[in-house]
Protein backbone atom coordinates (compact mmCIF):
# COMPACT_ATOMS: atom_id res chain seq x y z
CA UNK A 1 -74.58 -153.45 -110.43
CA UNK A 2 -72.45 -152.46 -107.98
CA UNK A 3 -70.63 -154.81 -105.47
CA UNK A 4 -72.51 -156.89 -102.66
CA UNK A 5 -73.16 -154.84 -99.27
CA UNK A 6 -74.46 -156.74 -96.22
CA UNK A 7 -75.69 -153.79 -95.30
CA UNK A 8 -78.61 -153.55 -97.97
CA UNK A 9 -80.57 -156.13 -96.00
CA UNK A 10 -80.58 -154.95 -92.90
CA UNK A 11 -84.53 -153.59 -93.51
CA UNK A 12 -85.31 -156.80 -94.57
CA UNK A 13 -84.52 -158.50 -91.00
CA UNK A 14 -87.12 -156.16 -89.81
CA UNK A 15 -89.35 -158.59 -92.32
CA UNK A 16 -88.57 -161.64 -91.08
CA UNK A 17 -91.79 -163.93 -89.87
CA UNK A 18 -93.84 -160.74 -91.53
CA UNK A 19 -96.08 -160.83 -95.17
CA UNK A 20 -93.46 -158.79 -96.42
CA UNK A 21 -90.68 -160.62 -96.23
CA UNK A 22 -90.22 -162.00 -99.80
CA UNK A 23 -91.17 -158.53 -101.13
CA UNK A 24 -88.40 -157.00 -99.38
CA UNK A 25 -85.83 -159.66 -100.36
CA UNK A 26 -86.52 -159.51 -103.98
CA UNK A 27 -86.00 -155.66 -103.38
CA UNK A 28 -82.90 -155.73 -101.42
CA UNK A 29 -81.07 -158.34 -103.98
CA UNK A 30 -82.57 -156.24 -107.03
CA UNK A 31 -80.99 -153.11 -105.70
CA UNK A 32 -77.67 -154.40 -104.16
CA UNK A 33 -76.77 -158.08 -105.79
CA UNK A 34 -78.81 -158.85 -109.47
CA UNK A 35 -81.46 -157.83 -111.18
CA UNK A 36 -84.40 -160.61 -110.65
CA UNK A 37 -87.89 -161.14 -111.88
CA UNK A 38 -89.09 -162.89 -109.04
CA UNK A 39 -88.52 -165.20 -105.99
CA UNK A 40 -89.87 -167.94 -104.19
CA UNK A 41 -89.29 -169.60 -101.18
CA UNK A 42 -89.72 -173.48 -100.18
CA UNK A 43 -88.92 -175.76 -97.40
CA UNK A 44 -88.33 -179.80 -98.17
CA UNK A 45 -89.11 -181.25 -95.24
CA UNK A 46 -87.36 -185.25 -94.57
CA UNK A 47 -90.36 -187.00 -96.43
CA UNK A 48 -89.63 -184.67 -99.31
CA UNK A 49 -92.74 -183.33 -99.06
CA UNK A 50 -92.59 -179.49 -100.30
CA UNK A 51 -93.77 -176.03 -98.62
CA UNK A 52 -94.60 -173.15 -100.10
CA UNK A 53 -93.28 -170.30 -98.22
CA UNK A 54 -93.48 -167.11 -99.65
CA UNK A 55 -93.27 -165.59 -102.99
CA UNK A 56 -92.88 -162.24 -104.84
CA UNK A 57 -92.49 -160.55 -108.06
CA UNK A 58 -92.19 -157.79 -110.02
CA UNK A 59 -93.52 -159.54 -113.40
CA UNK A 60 -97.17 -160.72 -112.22
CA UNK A 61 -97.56 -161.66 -108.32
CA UNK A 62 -100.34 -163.73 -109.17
CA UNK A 63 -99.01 -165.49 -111.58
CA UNK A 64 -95.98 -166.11 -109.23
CA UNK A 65 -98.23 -167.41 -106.48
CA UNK A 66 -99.61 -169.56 -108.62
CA UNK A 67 -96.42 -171.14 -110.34
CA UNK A 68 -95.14 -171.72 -106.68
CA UNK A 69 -97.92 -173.59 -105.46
CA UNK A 70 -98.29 -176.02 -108.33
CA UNK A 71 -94.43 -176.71 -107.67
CA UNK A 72 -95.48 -177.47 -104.15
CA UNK A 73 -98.14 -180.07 -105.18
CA UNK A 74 -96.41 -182.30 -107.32
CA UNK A 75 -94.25 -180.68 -109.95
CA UNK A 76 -91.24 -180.71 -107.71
CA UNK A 77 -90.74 -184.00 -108.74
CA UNK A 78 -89.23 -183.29 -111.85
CA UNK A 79 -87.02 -180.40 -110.78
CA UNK A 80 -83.12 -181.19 -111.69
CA UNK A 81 -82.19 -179.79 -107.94
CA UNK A 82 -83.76 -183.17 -106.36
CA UNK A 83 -80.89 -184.86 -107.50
CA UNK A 84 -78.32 -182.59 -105.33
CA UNK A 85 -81.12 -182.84 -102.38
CA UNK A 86 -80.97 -186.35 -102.29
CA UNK A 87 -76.81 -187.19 -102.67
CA UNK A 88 -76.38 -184.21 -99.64
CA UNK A 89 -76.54 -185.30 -96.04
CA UNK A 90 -75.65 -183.49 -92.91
CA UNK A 91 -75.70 -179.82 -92.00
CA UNK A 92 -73.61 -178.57 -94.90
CA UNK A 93 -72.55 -175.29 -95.81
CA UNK A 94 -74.48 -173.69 -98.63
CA UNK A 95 -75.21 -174.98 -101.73
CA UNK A 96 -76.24 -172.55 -105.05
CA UNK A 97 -77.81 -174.41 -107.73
CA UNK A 98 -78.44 -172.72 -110.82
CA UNK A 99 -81.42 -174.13 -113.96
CA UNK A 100 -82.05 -172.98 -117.19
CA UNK A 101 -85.35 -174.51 -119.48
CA UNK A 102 -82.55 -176.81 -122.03
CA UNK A 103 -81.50 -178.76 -118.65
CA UNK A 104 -85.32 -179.73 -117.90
CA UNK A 105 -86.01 -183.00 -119.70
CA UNK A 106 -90.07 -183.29 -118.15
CA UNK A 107 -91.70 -181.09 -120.65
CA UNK A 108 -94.90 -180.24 -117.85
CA UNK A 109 -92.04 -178.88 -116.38
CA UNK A 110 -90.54 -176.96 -118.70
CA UNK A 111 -93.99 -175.48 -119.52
CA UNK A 112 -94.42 -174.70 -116.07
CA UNK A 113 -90.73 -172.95 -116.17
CA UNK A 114 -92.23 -171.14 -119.19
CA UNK A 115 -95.62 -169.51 -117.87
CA UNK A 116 -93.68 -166.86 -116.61
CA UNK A 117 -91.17 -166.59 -119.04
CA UNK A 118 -88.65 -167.70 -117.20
CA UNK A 119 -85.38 -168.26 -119.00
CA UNK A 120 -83.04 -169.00 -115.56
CA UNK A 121 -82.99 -169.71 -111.67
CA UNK A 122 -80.83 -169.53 -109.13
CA UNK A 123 -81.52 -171.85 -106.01
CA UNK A 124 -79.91 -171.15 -103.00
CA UNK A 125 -80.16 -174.16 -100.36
CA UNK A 126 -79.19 -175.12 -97.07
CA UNK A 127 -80.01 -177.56 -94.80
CA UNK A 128 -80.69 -177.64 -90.92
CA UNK A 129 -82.73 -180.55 -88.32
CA UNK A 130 -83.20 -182.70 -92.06
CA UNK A 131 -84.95 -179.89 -93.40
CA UNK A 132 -83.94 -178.61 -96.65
CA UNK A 133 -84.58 -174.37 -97.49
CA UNK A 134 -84.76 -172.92 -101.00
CA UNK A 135 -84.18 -169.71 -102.20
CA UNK A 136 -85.25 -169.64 -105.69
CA UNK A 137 -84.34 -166.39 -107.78
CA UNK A 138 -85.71 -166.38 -111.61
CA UNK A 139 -85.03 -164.00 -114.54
CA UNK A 140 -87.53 -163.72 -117.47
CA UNK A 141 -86.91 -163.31 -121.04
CA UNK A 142 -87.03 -159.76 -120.64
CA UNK A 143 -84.16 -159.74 -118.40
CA UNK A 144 -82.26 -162.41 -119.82
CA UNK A 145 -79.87 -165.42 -118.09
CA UNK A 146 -77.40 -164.07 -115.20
CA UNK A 147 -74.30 -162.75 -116.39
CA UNK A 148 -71.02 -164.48 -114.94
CA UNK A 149 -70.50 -161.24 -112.72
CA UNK A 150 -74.15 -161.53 -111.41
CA UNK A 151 -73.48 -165.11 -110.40
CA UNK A 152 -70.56 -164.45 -108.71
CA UNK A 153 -72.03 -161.85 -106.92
CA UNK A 154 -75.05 -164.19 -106.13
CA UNK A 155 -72.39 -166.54 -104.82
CA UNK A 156 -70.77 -163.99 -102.56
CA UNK A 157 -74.36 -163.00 -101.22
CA UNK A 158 -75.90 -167.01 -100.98
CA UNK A 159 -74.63 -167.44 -97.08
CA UNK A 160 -76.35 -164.24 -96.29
CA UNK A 161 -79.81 -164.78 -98.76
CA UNK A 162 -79.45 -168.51 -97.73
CA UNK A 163 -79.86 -167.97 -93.93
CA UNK A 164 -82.61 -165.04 -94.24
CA UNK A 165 -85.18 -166.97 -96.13
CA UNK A 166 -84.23 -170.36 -93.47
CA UNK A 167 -85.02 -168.00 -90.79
CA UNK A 168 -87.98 -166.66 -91.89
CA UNK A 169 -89.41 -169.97 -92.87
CA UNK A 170 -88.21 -171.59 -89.58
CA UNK A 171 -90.35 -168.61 -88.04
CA UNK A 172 -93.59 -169.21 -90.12
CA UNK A 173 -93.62 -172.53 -89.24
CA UNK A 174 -93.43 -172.22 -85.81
CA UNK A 175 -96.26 -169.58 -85.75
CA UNK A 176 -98.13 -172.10 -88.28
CA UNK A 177 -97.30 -174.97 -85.61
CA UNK A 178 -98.88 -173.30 -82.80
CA UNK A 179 -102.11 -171.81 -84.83
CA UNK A 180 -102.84 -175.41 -86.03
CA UNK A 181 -102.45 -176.66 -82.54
CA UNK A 182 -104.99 -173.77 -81.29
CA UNK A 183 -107.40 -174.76 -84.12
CA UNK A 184 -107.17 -178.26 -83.49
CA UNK A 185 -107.73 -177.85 -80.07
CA UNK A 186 -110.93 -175.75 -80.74
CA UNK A 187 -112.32 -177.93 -83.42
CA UNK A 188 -112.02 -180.91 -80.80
CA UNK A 189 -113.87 -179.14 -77.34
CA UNK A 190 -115.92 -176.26 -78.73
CA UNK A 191 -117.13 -177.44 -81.83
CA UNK A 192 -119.07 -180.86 -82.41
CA UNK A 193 -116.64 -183.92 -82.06
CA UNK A 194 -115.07 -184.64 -85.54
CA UNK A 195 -112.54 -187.76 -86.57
CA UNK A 196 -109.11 -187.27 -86.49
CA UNK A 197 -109.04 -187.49 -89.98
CA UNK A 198 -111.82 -184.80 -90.65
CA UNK A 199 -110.23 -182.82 -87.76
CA UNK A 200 -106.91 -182.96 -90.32
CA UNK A 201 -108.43 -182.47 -93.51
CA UNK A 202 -110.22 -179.53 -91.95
CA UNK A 203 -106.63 -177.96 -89.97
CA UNK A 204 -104.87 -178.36 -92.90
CA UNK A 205 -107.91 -176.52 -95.13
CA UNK A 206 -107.11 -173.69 -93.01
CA UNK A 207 -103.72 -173.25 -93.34
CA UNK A 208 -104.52 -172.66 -96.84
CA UNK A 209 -103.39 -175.71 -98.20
CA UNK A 210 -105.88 -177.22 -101.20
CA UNK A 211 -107.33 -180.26 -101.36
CA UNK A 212 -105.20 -182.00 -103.58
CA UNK A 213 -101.65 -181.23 -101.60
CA UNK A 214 -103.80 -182.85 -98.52
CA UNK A 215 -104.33 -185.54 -99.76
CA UNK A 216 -100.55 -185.87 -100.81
CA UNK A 217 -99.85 -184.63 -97.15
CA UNK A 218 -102.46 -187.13 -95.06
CA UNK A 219 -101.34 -190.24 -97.90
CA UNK A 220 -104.98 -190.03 -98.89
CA UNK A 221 -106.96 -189.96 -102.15
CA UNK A 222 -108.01 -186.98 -103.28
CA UNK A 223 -111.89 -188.49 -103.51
CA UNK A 224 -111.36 -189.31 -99.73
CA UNK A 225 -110.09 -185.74 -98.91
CA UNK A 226 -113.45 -184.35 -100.45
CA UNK A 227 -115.40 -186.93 -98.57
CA UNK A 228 -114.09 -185.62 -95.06
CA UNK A 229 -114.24 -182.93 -95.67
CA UNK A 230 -118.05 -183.04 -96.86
CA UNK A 231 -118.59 -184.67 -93.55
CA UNK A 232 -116.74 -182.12 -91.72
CA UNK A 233 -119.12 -179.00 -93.08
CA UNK A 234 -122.12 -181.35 -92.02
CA UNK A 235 -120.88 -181.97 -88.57
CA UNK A 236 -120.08 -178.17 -88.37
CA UNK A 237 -122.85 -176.81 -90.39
CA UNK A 238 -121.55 -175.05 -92.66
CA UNK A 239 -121.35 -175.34 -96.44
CA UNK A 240 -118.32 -173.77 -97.47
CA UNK A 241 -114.26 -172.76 -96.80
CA UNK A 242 -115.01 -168.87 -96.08
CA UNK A 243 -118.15 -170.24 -93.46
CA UNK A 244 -115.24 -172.88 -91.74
CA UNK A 245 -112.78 -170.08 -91.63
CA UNK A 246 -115.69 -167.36 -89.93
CA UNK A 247 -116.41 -170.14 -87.77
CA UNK A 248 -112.79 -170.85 -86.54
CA UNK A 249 -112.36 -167.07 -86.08
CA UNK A 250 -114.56 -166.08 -83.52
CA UNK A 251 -113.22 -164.69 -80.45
CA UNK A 252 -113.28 -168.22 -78.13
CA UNK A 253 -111.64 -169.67 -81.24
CA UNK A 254 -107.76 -168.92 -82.11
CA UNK A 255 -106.99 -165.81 -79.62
């Protein structure tokens, strides 16, 4: 691997905001800083509740996607890193964080860590407005644990990585900010008059969020979440996700 060159990512700037953005990344770092199986990319927001941004992979994307969202939902808890997220306070400069399976004590964890094989990470995190941002690089077995010259050159490369995927993310949630403000906005005039906490449940079901991370989200019960939203579907006559989602997309709706 040759040394670290800024100017490797410049394509990936062109990504920022974009679906492609993690893809290109993962790229970029595989061709210019270390080898890696896949990435993912989170925000902690001050509650500590946890974002999945974006994710990509060269092993199994769908297995990726997967992995990342059931860290959202809950098995973040038991991730090693909390521990540095918590004793860190103020805009500091970046922080690189590295976990391998033997330093995981939660064994639903460690399983989780194992689905894909995954036999090292490499977070890179920084903070900004009491947000947290995490670039998480993995290797599988296949690839084996970072050498000592790949983590240096990780190191070298973090402020750079670091600031890309806090960009990006700070970008897709703006966009996200202002689409759930235009759907909210249509399911309160055009459609029939919902509560404010079907009107959530329902926002937040279009975002793409499941039911069980809305509950965690809204501080409800997961039983309550499905009862909204059953009386959400009756207000709006529909009967399933796809039918809300056709309904919210009609030309009056989010344009």
């Amino acid at each position: 691997m040759s040394g670290f060159e800024a100017k490797a990512f410049a394509p990936v700037i062109s990504e920022i905001e974009g679906p492609r953005f993690a893809q290109s990344l993962l790229d970029a770092i595989w061709q210019s800083v270390a080898q890696i199986d896949h990435c993912s990319i989170f925000q902690f927001d001050p509650s500590e509740r946890v974002h999945h941004i974006a994710t990509a992979s060269i092993i199994s994307l769908e297995g990726g996607v997967r992995s990342s969202e059931r860290y959202a939902d809950g098995l973040y808890a038991y991730d090693p890193m909390r521990a540095v997220l918590r004793e860190s306070s103020g805009n500091e400069c970046i922080r690189v964080y590295q976990l391998k399976p033997q330093q995981i004590r939660d064994h639903c964890y460690r399983r989780h860590f194992a689905e894909l094989q995954t036999v090292d990470r490499v977070s890179m995190l920084t903070r900004s407005n009491r947000s947290w941002y995490s670039l998480n690089l993995y290797r599988s077995k296949a690839s084996g644990s970072f050498a000592e010259s790949e983590l240096a050159e990780l190191q070298d490369a973090a402020p750079l990585l670091a600031a890309l995927a806090k960009k990006h993310t700070q970008m897709r949630t703006m966009e996200r900010k202002l689409i759930a403000n235009k759907i909210e906005e249509y399911l309160q005039t055009v459609l029939q008059p919902l509560s404010r906490q079907e009107r959530s449940v329902c926002k937040l079901m279009l975002l793409g969020h499941k039911s069980k991370a809305i509950a965690e989200q809204l501080g409800l019960r997961h039983n309550t979440v499905l009862t909204y939203r059953k009386r959400a579907y009756a207000k709006l006559n529909v009967s399933s996700q796809r039918e809300l989602f056709g309904l919210c997309l009609t030309p009056s709706a989010v344009v």
